[in-house]
Protein backbone atom coordinates (compact mmCIF):
# COMPACT_ATOMS: atom_id res chain seq x y z
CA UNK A 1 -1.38 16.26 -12.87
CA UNK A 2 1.09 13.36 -11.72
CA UNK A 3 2.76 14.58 -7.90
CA UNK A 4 4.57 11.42 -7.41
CA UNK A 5 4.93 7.53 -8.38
CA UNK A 6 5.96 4.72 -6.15
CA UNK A 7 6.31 0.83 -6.67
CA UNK A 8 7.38 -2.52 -4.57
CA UNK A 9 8.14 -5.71 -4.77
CA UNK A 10 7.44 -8.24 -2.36
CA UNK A 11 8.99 -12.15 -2.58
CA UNK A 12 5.73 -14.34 -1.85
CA UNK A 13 7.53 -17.19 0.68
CA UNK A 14 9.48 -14.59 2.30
CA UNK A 15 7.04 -12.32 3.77
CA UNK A 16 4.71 -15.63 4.23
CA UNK A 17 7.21 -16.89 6.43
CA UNK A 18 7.56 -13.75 8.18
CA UNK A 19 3.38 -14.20 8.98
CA UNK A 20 4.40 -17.46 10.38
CA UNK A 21 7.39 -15.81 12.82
CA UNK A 22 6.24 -12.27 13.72
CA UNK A 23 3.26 -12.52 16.38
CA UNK A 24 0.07 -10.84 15.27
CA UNK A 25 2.37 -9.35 12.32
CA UNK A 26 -1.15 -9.68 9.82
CA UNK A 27 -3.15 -7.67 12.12
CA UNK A 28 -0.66 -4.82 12.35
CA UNK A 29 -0.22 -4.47 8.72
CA UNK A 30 -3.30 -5.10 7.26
CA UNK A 31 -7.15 -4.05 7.97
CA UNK A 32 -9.83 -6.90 8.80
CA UNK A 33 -11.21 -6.29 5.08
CA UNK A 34 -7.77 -7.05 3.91
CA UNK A 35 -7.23 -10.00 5.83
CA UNK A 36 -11.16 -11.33 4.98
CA UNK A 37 -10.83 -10.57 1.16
CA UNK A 38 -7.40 -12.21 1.13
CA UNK A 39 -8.18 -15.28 3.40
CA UNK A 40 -5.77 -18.43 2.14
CA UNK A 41 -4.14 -16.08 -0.27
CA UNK A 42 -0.67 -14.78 0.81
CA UNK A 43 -0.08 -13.91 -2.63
CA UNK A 44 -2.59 -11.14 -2.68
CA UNK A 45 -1.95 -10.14 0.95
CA UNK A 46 1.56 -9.19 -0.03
CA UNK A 47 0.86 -7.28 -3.17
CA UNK A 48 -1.37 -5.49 -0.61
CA UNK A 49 1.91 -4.89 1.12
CA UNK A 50 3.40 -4.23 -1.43
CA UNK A 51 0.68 -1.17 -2.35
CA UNK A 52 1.10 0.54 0.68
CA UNK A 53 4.84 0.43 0.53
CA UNK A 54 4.50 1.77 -3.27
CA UNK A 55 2.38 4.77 -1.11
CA UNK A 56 4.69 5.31 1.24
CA UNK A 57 7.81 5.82 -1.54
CA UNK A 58 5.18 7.84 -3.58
CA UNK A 59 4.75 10.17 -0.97
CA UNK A 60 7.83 10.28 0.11
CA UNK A 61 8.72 11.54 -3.19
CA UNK A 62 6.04 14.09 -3.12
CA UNK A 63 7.14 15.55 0.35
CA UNK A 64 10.83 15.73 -1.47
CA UNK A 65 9.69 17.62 -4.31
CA UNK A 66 8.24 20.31 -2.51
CA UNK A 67 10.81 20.51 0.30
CA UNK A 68 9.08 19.23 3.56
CA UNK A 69 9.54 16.20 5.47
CA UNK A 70 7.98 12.89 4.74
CA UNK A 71 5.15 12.08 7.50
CA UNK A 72 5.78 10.37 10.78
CA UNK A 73 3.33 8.36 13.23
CA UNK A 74 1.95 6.77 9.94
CA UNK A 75 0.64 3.52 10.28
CA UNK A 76 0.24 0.01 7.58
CA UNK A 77 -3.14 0.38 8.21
CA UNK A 78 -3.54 3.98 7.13
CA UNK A 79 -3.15 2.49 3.36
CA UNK A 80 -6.17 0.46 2.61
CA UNK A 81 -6.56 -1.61 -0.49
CA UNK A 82 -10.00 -2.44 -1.16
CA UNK A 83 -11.88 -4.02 -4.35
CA UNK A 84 -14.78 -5.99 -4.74
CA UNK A 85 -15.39 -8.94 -7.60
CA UNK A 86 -14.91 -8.01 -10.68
CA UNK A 87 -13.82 -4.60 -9.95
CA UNK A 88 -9.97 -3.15 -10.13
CA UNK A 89 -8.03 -2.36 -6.47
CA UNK A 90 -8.39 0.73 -5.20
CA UNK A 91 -6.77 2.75 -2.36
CA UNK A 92 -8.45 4.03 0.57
CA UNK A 93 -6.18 6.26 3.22
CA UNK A 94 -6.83 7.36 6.55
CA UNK A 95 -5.01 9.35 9.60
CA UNK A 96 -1.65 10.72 8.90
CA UNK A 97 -1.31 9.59 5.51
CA UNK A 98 -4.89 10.72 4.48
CA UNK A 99 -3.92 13.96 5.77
CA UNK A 100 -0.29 14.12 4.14
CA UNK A 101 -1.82 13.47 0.76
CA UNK A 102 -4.33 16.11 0.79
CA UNK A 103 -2.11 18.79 2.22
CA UNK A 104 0.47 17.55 -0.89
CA UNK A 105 -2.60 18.38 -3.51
CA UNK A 106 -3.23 14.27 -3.67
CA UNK A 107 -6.91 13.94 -4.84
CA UNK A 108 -6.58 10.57 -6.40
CA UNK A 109 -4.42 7.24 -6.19
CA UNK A 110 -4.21 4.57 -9.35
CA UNK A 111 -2.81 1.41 -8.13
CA UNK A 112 -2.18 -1.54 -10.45
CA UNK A 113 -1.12 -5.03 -8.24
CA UNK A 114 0.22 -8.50 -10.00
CA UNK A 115 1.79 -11.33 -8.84
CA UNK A 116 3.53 -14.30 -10.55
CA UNK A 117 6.73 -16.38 -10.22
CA UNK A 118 6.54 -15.90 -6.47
CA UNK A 119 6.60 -12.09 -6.38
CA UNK A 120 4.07 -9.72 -5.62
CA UNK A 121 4.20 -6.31 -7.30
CA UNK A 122 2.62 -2.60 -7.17
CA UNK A 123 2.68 0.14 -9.25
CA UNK A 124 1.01 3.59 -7.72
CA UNK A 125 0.62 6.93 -9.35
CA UNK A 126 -0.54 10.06 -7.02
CA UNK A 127 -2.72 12.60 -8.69
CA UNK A 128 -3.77 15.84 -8.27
């Protein structure tokens, strides 16, 4: 059973230059996996972002629907988006947004990423 759906968009040279500006911004939004497996690719670093944004709305939704409020002390790197070669993206959570999820009936996460034209996109869908 679908709980909730969230998506983002993300403008490639935008949040590239905001890597360049904001000190240390990388490591507070993304894991070390993220930033190895992504390494010279800002393009797939901010569909990342753009995944744990699409999360974020999705459970935002969720907490809406059944009437509580959405998390707080969350962090970026709560929502993990891990895949190895050959293999589709997948979601790993953690913490406060782990915990959210589960307590919301959210067994499983199906993220889709793209990017082209100098956007980033993700699509998620939370499952019971």
């Amino acid at each position: 059973m679908i709980r909730a759906a969230g998506t983002d968009l993300v403008d490639v040279e935008r949040f590239r230059g905001y890597l360049e500006r904001v000190n240390r911004l990388s490591e507070r939004l993304f894991t070390p996996d993220e930033l190895a497996a992504c390494v010279g690719r800002p393009e797939s670093l901010a569909a990342r972002l753009a995944a744990k944004e699409a999360v974020l709305k999705a459970l935002g939704s969720a907490c809406a629907e059944q009437g509580i409020e959405a998390p707080q002390g969350w962090s970026y790197q709560e929502v993990e988006v891990t895949s190895a070669p050959g293999t589709a993206p997948r979601l790993e959570l953690d913490g406060v947004v782990a915990s959210t999820a589960r307590d919301l009936g959210i067994g499983h996460w199906y993220l889709s990423l793209g990017h082209d034209g100098g956007m980033a996109l993700a699509f998620v869908v939370a499952a019971a």
